[in-house]
Protein backbone atom coordinates (compact mmCIF):
# COMPACT_ATOMS: atom_id res chain seq x y z
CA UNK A 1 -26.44 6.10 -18.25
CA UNK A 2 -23.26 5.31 -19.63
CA UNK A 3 -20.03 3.62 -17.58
CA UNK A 4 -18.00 6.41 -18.01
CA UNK A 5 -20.65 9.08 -16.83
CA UNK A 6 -21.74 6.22 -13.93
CA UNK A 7 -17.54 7.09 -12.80
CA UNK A 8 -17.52 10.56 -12.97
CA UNK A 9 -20.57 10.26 -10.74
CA UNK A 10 -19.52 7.67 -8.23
CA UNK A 11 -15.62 10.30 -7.90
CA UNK A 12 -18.16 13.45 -7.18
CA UNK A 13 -20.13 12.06 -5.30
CA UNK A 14 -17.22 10.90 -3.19
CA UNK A 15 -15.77 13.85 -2.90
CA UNK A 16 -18.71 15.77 -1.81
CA UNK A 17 -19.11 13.41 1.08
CA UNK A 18 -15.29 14.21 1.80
CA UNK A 19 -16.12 18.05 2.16
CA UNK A 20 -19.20 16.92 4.06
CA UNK A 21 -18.83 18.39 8.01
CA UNK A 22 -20.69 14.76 8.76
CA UNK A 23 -17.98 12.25 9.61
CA UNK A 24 -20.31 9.34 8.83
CA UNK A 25 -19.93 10.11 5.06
CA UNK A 26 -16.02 9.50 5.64
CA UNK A 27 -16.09 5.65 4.75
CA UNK A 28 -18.89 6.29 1.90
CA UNK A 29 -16.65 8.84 0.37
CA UNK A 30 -13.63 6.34 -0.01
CA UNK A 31 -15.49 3.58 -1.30
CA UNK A 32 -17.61 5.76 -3.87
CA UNK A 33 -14.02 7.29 -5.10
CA UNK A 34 -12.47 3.63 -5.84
CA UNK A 35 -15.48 2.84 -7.35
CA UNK A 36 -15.34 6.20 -9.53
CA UNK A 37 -11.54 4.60 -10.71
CA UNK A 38 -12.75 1.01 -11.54
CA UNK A 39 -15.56 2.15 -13.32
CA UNK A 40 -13.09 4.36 -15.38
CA UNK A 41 -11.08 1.41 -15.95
CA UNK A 42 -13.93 -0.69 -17.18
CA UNK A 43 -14.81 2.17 -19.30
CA UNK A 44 -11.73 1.80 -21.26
CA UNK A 45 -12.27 -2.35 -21.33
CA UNK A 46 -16.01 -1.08 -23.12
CA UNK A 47 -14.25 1.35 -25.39
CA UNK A 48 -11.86 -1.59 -26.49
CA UNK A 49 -14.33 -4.32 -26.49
CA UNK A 50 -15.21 -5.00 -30.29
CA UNK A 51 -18.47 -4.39 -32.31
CA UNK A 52 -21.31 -7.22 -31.21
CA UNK A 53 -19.56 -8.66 -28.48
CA UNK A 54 -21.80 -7.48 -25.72
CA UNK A 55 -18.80 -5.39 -23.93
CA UNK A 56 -16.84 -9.11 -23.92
CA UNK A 57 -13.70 -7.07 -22.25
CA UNK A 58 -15.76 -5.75 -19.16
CA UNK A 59 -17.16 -9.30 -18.60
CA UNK A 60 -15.75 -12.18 -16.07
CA UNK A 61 -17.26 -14.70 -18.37
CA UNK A 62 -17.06 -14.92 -22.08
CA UNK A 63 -17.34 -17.75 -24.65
CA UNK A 64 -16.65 -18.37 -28.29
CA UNK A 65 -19.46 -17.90 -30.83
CA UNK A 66 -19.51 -18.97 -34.20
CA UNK A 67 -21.19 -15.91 -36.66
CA UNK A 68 -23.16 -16.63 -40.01
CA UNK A 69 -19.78 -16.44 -41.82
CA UNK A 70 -17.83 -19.25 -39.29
CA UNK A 71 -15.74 -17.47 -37.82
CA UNK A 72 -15.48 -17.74 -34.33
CA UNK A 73 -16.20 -14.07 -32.19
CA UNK A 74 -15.97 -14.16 -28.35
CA UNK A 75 -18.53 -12.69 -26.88
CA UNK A 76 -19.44 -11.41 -23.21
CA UNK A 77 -22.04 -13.43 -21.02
CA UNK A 78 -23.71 -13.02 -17.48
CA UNK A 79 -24.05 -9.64 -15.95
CA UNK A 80 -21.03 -10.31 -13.30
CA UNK A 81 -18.33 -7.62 -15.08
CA UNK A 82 -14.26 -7.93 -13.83
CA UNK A 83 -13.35 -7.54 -10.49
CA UNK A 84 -9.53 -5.77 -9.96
CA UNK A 85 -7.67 -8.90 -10.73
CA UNK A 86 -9.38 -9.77 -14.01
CA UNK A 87 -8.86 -5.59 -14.52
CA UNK A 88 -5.13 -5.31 -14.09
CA UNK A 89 -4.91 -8.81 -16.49
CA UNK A 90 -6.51 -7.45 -18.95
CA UNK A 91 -4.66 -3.99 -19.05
CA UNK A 92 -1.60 -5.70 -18.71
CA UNK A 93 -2.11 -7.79 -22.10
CA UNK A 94 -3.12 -4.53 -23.78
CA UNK A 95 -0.24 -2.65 -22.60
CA UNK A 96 -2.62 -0.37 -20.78
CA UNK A 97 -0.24 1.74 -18.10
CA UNK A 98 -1.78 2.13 -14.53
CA UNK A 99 0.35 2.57 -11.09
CA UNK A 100 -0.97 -1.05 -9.95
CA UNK A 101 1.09 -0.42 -6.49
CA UNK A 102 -0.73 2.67 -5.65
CA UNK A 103 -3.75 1.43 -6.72
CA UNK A 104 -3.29 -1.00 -4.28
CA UNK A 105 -2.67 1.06 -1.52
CA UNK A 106 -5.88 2.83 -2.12
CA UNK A 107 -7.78 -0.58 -2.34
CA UNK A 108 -6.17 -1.72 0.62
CA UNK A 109 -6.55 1.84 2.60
CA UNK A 110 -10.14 2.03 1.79
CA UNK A 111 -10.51 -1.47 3.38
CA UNK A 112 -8.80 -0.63 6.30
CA UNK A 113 -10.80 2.59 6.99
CA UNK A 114 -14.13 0.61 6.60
CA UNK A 115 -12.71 -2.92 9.15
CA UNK A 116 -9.96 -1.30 11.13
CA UNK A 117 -9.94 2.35 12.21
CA UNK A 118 -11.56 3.79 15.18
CA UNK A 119 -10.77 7.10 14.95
CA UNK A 120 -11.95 9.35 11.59
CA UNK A 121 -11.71 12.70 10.28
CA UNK A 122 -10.74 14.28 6.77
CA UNK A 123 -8.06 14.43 7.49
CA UNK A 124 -7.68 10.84 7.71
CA UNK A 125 -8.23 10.14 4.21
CA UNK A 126 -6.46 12.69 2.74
CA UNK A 127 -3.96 10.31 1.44
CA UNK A 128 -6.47 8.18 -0.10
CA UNK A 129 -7.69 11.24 -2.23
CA UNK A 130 -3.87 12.26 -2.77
CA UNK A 131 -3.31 9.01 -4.58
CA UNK A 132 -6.36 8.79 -6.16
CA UNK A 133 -6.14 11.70 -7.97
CA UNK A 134 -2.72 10.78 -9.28
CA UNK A 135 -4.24 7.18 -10.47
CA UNK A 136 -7.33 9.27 -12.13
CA UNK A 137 -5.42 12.29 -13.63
CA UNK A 138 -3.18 10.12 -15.04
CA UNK A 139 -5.72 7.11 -16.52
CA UNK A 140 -7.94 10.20 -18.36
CA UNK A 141 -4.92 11.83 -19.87
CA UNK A 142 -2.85 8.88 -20.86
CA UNK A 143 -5.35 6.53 -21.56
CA UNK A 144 -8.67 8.05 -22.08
CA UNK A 145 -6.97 10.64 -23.78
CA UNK A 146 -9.01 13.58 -22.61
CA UNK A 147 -8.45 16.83 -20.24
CA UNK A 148 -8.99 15.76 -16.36
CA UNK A 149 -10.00 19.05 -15.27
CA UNK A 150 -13.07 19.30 -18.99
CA UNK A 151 -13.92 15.91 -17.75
CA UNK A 152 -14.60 15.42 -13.92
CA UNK A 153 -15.55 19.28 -14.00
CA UNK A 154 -13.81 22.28 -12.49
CA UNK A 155 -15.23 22.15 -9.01
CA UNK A 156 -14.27 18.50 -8.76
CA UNK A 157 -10.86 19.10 -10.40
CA UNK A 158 -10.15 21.96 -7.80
CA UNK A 159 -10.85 19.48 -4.80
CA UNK A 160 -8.61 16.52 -5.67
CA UNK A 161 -6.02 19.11 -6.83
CA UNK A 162 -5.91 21.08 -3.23
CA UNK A 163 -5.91 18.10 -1.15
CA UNK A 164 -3.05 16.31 -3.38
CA UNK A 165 -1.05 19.86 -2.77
CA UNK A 166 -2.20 20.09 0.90
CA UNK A 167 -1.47 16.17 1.74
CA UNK A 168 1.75 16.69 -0.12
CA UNK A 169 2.65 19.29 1.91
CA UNK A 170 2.13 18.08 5.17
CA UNK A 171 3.72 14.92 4.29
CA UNK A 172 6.88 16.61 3.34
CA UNK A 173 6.97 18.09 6.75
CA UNK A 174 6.29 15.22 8.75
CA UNK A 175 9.19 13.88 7.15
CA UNK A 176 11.25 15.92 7.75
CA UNK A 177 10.69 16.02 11.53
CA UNK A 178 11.44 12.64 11.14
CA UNK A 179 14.89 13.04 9.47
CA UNK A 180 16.17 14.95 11.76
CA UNK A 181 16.43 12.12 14.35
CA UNK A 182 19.47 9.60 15.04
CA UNK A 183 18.66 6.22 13.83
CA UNK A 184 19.81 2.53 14.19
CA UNK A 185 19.46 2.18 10.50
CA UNK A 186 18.34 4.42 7.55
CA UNK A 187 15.82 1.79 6.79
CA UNK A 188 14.25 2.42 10.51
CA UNK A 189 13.34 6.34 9.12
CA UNK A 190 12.07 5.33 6.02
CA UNK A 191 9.63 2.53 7.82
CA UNK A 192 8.20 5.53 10.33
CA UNK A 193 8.07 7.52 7.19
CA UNK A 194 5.62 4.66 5.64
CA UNK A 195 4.17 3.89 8.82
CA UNK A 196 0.28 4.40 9.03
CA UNK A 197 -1.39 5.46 11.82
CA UNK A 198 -3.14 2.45 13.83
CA UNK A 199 -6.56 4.80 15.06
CA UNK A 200 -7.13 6.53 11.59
CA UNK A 201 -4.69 5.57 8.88
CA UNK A 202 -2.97 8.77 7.97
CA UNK A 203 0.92 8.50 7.41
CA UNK A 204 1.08 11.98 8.33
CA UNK A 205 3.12 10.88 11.50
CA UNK A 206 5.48 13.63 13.07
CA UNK A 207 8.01 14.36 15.65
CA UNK A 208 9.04 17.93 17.76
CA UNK A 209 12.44 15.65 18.87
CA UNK A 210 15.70 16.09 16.75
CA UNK A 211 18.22 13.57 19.45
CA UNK A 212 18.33 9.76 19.22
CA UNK A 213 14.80 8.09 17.42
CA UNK A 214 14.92 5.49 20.21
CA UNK A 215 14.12 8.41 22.54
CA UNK A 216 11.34 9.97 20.62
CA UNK A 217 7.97 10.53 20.78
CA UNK A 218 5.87 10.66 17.77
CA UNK A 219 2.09 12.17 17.11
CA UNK A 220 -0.22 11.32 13.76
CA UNK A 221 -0.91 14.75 12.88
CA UNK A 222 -4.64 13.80 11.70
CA UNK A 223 -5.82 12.34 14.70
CA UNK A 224 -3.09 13.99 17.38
CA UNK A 225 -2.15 10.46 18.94
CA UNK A 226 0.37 10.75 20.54
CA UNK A 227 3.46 7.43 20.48
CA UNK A 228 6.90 6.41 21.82
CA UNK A 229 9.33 5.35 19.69
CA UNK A 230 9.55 1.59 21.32
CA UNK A 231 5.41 1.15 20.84
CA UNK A 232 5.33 1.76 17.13
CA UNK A 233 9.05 0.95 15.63
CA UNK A 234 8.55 -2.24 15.40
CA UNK A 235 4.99 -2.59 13.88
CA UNK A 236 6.60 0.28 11.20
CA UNK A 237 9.09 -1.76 10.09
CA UNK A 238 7.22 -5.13 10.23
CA UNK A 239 4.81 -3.21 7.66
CA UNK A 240 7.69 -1.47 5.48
CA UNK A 241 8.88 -5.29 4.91
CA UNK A 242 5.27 -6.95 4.48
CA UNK A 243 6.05 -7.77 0.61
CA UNK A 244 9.49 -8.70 1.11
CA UNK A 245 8.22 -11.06 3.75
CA UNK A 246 5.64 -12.29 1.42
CA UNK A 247 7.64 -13.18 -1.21
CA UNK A 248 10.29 -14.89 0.88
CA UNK A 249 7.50 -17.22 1.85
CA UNK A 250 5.80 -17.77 -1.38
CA UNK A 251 9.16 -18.04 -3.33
CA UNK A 252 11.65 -18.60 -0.89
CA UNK A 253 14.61 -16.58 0.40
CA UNK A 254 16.15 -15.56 3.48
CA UNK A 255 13.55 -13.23 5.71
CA UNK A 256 13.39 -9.65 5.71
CA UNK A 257 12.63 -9.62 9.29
CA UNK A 258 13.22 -11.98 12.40
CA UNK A 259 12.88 -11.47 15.96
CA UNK A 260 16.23 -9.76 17.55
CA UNK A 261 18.46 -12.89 19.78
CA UNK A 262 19.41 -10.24 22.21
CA UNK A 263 16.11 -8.66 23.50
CA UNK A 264 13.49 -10.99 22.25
CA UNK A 265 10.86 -8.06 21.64
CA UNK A 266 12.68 -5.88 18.81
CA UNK A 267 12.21 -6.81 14.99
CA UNK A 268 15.98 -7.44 13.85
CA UNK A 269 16.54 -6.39 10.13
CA UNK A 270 18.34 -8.77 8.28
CA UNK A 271 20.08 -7.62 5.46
CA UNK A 272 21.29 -4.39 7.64
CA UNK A 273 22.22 -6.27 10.42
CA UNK A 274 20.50 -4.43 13.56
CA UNK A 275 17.92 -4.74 16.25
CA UNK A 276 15.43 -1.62 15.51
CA UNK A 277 14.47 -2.02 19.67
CA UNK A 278 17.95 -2.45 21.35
CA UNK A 279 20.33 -1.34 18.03
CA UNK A 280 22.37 -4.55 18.73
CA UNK A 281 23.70 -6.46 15.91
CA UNK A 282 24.63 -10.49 15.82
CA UNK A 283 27.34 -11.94 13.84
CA UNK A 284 25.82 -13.70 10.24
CA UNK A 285 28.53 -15.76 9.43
CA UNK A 286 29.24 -18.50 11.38
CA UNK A 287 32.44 -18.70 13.86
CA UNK A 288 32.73 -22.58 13.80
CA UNK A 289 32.32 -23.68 10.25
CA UNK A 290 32.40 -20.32 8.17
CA UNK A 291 29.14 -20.81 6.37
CA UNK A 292 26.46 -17.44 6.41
CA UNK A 293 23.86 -17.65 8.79
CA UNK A 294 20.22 -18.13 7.71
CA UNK A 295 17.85 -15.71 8.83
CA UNK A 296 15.94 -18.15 11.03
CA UNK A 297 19.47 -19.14 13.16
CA UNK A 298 20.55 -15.85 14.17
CA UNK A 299 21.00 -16.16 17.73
CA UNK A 300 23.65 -14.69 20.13
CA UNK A 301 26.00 -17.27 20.07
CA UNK A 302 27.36 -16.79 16.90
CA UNK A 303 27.06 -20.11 15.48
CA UNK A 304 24.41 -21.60 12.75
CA UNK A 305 22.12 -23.95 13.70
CA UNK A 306 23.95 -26.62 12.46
CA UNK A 307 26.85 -26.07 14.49
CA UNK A 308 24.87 -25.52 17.27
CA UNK A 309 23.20 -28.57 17.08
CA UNK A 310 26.22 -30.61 16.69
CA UNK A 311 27.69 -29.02 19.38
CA UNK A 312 25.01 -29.72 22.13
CA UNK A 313 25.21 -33.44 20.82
CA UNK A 314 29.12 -33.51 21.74
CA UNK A 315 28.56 -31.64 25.45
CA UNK A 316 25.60 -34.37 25.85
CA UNK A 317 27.80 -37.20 25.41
């Protein structure tokens, strides 16, 4: 059986234990459908892969061979094929487009079903399947150059396309409840509107409010459970910032996100200058010696940590 029939296979198969009515097949329908999309991936690798090289493109290892001519051929060895890394490497150097960031999301949604969430339903993984059908629609047209809907088959086609309109629907809705609150900070709406819930993982999250967020109440439409403002703010925007936060560490920078001086349990945004809990916002440049205020040495006093420091030393003497 062929890679590219073994991924049309591994995406049905998924889907029918989506429509399933047993909730046990939840977590084997996401993994078979991001199997269905790396298999289509290495697919293309195969396609690419040239004449006598044992699929070199689809392989983790491969070594130079000289021929009966001298030149030198690479050529694939070992059964172990390319994991997602060694996948988006490879596309990359052949100019191969794929929406790495949403694939990543899926990958990382998928994982999160199958380690972290306790409560499941279809509606659950909804987004998954929204997303993946953008990441396959896309790959088959663009890069496999054939029809989506010939291909995976019209029953198959007709699933992934309802629940990317449904999904898309709902999600429009939920945020707009959520617009129609008073916020801190724009940055504090568009966090709830990328927050996932933490029992099943939909970001179909929802308010009946319309007054001041901090106020609010807020219910996952999946899985109905049900959150103040105060108990999932702060987790939302801690998430909406996990990259930034990332790179600051790995590259260096100033922090997205530090804990506020004033109430010690909000998450203070940096760059807009607010507490997300208590809305309060602390002076970044420093009264004493004019210099802006790292991250880090925010504090209520309006000083850096510098000035602090030197400070205490002169009240000590």
């Amino acid at each position: 059986m062929s890679i590219l029939q073994n991924a049309l296979d591994s995406i049905a198969i998924g889907l029918e234990d989506f429509e399933s009515a047993d909730e046990r097949r939840i977590i084997s329908s996401t993994r078979n459908i991001f199997a269905g999309i790396l298999l289509l991936f290495k697919h293309k690798l195969c396609e690419l892969s040239p004449v006598g090289s044992d699929e070199a493109l689809i392989k983790q290892r491969v070594l130079p061979e000289i021929d009966a001519t001298g030149a030198v051929n690479w050529i694939g060895r070992g059964k172990k094929t390319v994991d997602v890394q060694n996948i988006k490497d490879r596309f990359e150097s052949l100019n191969i487009s794929v929406d790495w960031k949403r694939l990543e999301r899926i990958n990382k949604y998928r994982n999160d079903i199958e380690h972290y969430y306790s409560t499941l339903n279809n509606e659950s993984v909804q987004q998954l399947i929204s997303d993946s059908f953008l990441i396959i629609r896309d790959f088959i047209a663009d890069e496999l150059e054939e029809e989506p809907k010939s291909l995976l088959g019209e029953d198959y086609w007709k699933i992934l396309v309802d629940v990317n309109e449904v999904y898309a629907k709902e999600k429009q809705e939920c945020d707009s409840s959520l617009e129609k609150l008073d916020y801190f900070s724009n940055e504090i709406l568009y966090a709830l509107q990328a927050y996932r819930c933490d029992e099943c993982g939909s970001g179909l999250i929802e308010t009946e409010d319309s007054d001041k967020a901090i106020e609010a109440s807020f219910k996952c439409r999946a899985c109905e459970r049900e959150s103040h403002y105060e108990e999932i703010v702060n987790d939302a925007v801690k998430q909406f910032y996990a990259d930034d936060a990332f790179s600051a560490h790995k590259d260096g920078g100033d922090k997205p996100v530090v804990d506020c001086p004033f109430c010690f349990d909000g998450a203070y945004i940096f760059l807009e200058g607010v507490c997300v809990s208590c809305g309060d916002s602390a002076t970044h440049e420093c009264v004493r010696c004019g210099c802006n205020i790292p991250p880090e040495e925010i504090s209520d006093d309006n000083v850096c940590g510098y000035c602090s420091h030197m400070w205490a030393k002169v009240m000590a003497e």
